[in-house]
N, C-alpha and C. Protein backbone atom coordinates (compact mmCIF):
# COMPACT_ATOMS: atom_id res chain seq x y z
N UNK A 1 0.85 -1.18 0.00
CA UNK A 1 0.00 0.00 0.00
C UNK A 1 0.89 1.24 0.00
N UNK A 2 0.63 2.00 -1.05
CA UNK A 2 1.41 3.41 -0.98
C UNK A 2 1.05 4.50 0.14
N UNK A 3 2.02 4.93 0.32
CA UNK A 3 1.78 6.38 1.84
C UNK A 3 0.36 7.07 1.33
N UNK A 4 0.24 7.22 0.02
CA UNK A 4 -0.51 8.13 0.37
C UNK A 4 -1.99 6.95 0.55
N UNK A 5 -1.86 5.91 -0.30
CA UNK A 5 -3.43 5.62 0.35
C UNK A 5 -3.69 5.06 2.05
N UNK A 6 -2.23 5.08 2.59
CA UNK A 6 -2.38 4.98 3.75
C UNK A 6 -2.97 6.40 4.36
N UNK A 7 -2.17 7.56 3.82
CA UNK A 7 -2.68 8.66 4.34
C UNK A 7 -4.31 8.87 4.39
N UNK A 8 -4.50 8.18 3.28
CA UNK A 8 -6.01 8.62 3.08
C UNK A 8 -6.85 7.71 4.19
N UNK A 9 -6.71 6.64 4.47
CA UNK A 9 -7.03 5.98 5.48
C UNK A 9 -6.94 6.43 6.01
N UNK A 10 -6.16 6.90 7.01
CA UNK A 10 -5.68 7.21 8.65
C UNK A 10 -7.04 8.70 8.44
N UNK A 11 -6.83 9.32 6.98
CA UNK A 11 -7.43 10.69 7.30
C UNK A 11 -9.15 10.37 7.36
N UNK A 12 -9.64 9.50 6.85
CA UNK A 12 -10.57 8.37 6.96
C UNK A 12 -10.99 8.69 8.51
N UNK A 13 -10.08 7.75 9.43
CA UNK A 13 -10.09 7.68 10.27
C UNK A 13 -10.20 8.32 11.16
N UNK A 14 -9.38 9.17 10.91
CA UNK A 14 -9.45 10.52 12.18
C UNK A 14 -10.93 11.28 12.30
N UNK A 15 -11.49 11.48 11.00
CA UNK A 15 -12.45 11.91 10.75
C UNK A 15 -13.88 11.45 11.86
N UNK A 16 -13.74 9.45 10.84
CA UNK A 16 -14.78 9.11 11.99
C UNK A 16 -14.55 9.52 13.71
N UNK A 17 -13.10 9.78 14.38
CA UNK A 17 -12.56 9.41 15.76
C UNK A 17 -13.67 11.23 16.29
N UNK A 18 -13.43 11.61 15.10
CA UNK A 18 -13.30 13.16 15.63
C UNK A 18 -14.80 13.18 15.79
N UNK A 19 -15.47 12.52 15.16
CA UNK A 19 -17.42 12.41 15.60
C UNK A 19 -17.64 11.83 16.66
N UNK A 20 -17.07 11.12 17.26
CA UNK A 20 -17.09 10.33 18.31
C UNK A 20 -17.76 11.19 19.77
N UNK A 21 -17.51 12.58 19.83
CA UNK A 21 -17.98 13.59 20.84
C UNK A 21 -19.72 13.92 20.62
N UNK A 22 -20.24 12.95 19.34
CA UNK A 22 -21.39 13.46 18.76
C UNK A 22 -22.38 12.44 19.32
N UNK A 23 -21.39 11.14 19.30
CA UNK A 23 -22.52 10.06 19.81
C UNK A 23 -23.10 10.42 20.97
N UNK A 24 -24.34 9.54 20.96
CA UNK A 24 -25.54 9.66 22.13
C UNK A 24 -25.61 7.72 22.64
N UNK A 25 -25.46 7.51 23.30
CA UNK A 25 -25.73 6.19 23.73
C UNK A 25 -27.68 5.55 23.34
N UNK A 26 -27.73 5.44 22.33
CA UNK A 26 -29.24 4.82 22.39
C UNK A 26 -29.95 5.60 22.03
N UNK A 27 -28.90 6.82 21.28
CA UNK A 27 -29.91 8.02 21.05
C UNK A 27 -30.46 8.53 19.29
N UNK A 28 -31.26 9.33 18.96
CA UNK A 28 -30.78 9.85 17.73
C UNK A 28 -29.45 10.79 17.11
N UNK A 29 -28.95 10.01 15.73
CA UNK A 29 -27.92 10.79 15.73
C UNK A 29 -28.14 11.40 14.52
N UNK A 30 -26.99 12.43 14.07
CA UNK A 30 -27.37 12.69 12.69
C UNK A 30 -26.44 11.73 11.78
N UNK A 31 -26.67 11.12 11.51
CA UNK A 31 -25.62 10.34 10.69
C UNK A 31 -25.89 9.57 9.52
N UNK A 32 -25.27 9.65 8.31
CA UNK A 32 -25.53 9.35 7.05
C UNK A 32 -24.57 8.40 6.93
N UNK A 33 -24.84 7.31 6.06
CA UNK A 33 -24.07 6.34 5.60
C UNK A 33 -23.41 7.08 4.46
N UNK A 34 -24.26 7.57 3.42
CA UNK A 34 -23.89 8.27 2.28
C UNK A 34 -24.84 9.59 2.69
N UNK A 35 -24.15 10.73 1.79
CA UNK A 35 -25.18 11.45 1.72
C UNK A 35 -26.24 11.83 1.24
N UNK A 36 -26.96 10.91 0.71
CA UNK A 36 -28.17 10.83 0.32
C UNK A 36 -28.74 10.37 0.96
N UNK A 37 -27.84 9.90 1.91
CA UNK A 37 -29.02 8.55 2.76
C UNK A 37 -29.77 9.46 4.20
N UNK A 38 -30.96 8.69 4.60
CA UNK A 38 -31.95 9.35 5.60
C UNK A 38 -30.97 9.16 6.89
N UNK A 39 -31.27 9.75 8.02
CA UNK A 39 -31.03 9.31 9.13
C UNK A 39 -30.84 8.70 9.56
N UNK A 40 -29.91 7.57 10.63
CA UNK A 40 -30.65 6.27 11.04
C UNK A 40 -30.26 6.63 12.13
N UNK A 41 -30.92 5.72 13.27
CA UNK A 41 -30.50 5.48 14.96
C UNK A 41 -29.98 4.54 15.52
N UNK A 42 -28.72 5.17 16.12
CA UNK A 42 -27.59 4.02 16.29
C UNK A 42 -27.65 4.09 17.27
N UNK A 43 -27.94 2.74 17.95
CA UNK A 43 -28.00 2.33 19.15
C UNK A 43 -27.32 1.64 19.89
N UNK A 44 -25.69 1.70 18.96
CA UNK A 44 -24.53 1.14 19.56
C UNK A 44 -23.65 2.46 19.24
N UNK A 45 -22.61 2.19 19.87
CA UNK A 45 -21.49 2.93 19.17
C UNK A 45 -20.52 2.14 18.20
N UNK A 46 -20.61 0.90 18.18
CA UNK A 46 -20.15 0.09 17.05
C UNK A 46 -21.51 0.70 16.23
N UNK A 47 -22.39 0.29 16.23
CA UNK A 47 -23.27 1.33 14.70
C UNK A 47 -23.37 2.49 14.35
N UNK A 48 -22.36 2.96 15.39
CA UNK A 48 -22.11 4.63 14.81
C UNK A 48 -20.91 4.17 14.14
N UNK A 49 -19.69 4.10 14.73
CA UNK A 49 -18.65 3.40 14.25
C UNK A 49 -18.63 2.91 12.71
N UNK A 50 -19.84 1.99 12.54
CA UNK A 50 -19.64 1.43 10.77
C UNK A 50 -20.31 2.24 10.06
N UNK A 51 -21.24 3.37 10.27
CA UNK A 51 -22.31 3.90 9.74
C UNK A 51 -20.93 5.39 9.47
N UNK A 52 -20.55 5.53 10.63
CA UNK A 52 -19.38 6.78 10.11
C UNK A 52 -18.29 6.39 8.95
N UNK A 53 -17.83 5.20 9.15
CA UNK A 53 -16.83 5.04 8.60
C UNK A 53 -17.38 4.21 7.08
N UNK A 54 -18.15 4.25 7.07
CA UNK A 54 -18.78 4.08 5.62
C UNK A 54 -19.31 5.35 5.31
N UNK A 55 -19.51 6.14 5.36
CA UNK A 55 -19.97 7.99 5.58
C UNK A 55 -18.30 8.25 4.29
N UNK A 56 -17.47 8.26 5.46
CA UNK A 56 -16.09 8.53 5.04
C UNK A 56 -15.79 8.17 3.67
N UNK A 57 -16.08 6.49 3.87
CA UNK A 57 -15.64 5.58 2.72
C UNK A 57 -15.73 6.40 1.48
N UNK A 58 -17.31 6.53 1.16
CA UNK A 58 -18.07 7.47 0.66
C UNK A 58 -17.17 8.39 -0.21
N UNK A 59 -16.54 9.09 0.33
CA UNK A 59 -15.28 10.39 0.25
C UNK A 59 -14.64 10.05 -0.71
N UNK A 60 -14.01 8.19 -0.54
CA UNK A 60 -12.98 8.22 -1.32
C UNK A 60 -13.50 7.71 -2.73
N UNK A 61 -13.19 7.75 -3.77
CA UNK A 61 -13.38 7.58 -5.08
C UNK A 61 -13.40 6.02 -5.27
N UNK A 62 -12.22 5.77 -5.02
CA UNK A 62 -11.97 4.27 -5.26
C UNK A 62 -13.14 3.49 -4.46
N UNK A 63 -13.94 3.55 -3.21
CA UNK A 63 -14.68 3.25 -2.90
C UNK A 63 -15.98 3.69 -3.35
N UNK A 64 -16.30 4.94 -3.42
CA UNK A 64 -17.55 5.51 -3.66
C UNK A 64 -18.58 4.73 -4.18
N UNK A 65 -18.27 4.50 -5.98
CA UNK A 65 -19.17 3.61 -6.47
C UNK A 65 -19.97 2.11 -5.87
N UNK A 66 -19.23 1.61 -4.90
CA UNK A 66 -19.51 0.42 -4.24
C UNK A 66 -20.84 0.62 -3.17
N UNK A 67 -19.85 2.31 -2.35
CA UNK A 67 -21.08 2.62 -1.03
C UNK A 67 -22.00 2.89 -1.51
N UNK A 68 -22.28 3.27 -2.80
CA UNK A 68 -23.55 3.89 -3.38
C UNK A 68 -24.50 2.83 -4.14
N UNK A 69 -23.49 1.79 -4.24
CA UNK A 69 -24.17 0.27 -4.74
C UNK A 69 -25.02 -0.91 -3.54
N UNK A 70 -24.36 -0.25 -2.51
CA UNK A 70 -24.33 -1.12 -1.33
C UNK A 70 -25.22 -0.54 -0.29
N UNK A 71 -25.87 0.70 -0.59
CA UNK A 71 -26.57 1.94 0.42
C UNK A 71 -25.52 2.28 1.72
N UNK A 72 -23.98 2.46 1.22
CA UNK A 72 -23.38 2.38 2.23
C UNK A 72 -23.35 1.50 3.79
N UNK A 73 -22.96 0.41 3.15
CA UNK A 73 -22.81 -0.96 4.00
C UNK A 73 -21.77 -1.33 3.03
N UNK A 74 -20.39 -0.98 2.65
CA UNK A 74 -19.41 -1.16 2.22
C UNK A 74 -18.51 -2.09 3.19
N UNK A 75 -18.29 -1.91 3.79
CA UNK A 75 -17.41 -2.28 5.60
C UNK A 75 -18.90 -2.42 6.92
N UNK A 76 -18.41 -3.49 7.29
CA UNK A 76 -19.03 -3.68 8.65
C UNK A 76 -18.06 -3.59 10.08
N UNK A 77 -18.78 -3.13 10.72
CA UNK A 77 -18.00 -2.97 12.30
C UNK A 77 -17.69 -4.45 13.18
N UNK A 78 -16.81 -4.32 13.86
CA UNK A 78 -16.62 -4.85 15.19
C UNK A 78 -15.71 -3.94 16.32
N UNK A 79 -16.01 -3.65 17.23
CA UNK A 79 -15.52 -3.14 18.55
C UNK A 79 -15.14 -4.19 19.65
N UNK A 80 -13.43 -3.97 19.92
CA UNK A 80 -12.81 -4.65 20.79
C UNK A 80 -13.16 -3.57 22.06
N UNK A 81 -13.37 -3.99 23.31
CA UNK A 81 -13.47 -3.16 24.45
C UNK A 81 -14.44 -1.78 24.33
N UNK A 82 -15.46 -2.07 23.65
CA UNK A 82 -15.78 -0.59 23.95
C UNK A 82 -16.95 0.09 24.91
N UNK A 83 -16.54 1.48 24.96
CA UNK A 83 -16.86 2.10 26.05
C UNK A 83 -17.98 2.94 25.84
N UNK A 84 -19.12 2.97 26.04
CA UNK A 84 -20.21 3.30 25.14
C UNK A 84 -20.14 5.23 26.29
N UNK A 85 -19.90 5.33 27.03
CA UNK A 85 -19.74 6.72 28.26
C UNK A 85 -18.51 7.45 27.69
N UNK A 86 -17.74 6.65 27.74
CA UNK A 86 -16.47 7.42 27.49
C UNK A 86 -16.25 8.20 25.80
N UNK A 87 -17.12 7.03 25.16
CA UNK A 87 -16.76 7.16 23.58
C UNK A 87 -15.68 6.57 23.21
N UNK A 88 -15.68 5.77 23.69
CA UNK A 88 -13.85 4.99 22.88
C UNK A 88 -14.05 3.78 22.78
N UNK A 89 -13.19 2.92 22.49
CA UNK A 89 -12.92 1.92 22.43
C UNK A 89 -11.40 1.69 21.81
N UNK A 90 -11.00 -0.08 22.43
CA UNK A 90 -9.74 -0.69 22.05
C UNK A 90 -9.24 -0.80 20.86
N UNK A 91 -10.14 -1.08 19.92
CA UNK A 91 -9.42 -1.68 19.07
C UNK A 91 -10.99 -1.57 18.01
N UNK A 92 -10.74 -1.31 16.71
CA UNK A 92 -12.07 -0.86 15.63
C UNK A 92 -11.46 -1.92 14.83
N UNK A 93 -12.44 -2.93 13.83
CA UNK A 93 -12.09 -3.54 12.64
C UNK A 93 -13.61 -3.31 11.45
N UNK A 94 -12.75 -2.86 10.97
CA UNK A 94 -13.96 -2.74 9.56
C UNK A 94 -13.51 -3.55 8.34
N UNK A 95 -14.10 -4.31 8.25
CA UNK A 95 -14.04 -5.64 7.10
C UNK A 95 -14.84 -5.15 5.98
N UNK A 96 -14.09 -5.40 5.10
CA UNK A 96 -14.95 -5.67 3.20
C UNK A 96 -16.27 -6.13 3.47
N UNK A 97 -17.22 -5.95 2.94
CA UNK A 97 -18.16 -7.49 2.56
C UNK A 97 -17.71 -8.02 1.82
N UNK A 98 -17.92 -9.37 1.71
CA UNK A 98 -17.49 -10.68 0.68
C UNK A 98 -18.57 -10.54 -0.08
N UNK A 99 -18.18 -10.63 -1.50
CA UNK A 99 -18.78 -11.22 -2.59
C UNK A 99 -20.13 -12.20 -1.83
N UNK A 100 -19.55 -13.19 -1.34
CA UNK A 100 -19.76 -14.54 -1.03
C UNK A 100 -21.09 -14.35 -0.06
N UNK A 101 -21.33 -12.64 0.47
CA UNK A 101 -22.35 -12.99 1.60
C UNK A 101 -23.34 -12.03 0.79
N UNK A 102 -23.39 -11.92 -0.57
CA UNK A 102 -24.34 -11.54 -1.27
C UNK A 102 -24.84 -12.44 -2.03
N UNK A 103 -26.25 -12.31 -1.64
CA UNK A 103 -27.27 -13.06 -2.54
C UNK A 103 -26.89 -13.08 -4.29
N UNK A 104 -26.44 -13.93 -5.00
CA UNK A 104 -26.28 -13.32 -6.68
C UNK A 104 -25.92 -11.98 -6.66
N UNK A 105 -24.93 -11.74 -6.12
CA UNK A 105 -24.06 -10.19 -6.97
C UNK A 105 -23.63 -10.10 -8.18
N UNK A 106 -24.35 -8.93 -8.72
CA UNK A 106 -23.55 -8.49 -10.06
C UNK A 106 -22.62 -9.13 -10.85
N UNK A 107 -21.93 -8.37 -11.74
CA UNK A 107 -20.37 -8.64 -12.14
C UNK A 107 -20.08 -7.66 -11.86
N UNK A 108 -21.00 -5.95 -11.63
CA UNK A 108 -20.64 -4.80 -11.67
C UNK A 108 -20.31 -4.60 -9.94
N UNK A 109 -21.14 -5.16 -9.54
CA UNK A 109 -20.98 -5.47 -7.82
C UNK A 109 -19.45 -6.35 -7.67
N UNK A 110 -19.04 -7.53 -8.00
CA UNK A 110 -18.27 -8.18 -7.99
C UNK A 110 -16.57 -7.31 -8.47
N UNK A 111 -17.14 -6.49 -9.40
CA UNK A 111 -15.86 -5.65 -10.30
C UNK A 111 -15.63 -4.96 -8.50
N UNK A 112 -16.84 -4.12 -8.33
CA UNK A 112 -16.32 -2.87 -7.41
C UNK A 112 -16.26 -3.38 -6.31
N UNK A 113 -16.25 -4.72 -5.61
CA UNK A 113 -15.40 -4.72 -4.46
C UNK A 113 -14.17 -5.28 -4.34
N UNK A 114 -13.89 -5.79 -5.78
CA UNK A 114 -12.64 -6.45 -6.21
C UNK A 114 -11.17 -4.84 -6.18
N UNK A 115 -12.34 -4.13 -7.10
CA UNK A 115 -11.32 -2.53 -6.71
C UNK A 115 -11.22 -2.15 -4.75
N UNK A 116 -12.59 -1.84 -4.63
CA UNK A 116 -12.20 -1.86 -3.33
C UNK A 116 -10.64 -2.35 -2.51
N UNK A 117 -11.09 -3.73 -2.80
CA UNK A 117 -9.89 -4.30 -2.02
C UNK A 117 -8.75 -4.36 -2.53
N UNK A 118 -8.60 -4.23 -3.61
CA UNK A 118 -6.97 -3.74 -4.39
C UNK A 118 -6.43 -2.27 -3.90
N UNK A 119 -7.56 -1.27 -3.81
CA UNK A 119 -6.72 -0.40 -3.34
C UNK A 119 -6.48 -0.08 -1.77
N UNK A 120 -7.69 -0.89 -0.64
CA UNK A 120 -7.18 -1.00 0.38
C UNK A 120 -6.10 -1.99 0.21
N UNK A 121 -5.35 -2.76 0.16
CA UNK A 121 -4.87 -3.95 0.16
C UNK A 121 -5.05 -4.59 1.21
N UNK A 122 -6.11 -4.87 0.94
CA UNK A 122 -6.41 -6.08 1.78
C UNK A 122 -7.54 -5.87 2.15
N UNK A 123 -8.91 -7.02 3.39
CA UNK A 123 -10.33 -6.44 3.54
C UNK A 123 -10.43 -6.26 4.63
N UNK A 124 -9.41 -6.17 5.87
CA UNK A 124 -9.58 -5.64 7.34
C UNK A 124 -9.24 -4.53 7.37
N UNK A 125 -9.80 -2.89 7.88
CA UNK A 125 -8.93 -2.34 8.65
C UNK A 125 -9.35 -2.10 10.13
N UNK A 126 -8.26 -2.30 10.93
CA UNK A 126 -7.75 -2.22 12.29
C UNK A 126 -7.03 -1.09 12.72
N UNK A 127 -8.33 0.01 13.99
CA UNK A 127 -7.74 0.65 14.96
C UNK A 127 -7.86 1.25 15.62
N UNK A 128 -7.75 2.06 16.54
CA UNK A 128 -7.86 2.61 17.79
C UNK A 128 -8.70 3.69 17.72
N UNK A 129 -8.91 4.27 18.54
CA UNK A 129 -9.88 5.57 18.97
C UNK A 129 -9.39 6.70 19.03
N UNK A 130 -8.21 7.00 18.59
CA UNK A 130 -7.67 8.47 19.13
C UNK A 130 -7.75 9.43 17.55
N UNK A 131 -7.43 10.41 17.52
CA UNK A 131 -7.41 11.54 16.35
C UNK A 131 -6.57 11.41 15.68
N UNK A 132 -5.04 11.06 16.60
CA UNK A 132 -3.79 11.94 15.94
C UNK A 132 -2.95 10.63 15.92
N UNK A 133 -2.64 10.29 16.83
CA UNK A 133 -1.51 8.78 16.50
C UNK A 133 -2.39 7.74 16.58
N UNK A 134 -2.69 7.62 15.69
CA UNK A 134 -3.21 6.60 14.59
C UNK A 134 -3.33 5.01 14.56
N UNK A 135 -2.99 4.05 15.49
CA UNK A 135 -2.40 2.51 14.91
C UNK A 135 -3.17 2.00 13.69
N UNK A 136 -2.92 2.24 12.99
CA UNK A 136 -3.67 1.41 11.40
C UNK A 136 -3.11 0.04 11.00
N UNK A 137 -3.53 -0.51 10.56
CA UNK A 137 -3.19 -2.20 10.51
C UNK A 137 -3.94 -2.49 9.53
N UNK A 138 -3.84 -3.15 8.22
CA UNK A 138 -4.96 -3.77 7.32
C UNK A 138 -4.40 -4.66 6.86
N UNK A 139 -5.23 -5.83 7.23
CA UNK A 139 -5.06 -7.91 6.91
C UNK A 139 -5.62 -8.10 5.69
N UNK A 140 -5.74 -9.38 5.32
CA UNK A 140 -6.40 -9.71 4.32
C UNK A 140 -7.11 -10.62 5.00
């Protein structure tokens, strides 16, 4: 992966970290998957978490076409340790969807998460809660 699409990640990232002061525990939020999309109510902070960071995704080009194929459900969440008061948590992983967990996908569906994951390299990313120092990690 080149610096800069790492950069673009991390800047990804910071983005969602920096909404994090917005969540409501169980509450309404304003939050768009894409921006076209209505409201929804996240009643986790892992569903703020994937709902932001598919928001983001959104942003980037190489992804775009997919979130807009997918109603932004590009990446799904998991939260290691988290702290629904504080707003944080340990450890964030946002995974690809697989081909494989769609009913008959496309070829045009199939093309754009194949890009997807070529230019993340790879379909995990992994990391922390803070703004500025960053731990980014992405598996396959």
């Amino acid at each position: 992966m080149g610096q800069s699409r790492k950069n673009v990640i991390k800047d990804m990232i910071s983005k969602v970290n920096e909404t994090l002061i917005h969540y409501k525990k169980g509450g309404w939020i304003d939050c768009r998957r894409t921006p076209d999309a209505d409201q929804e109510m996240m009643e986790s902070l892992e569903q703020f978490i994937d709902a932001r960071f598919n928001r983001e995704a959104w942003n980037v080009p190489e992804f775009r076409d997919a979130e807009e194929y997918l109603g932004g459900r590009l990446f799904s969440c998991t939260l290691d340790e988290p702290d629904e008061n504080k707003k944080r948590y340990r450890q964030a992983t946002l995974t690809l969807i697989d081909k494989d967990d769609i009913i008959e996908p496309s070829q045009e569906l199939i093309d754009l998460l194949d890009r997807a994951r070529d230019y993340l390299g790879g379909t995990k990313v992994k990391f922390n809660s803070v703004k500025v120092k960053i731990k980014l990690i992405i598996e396959d």
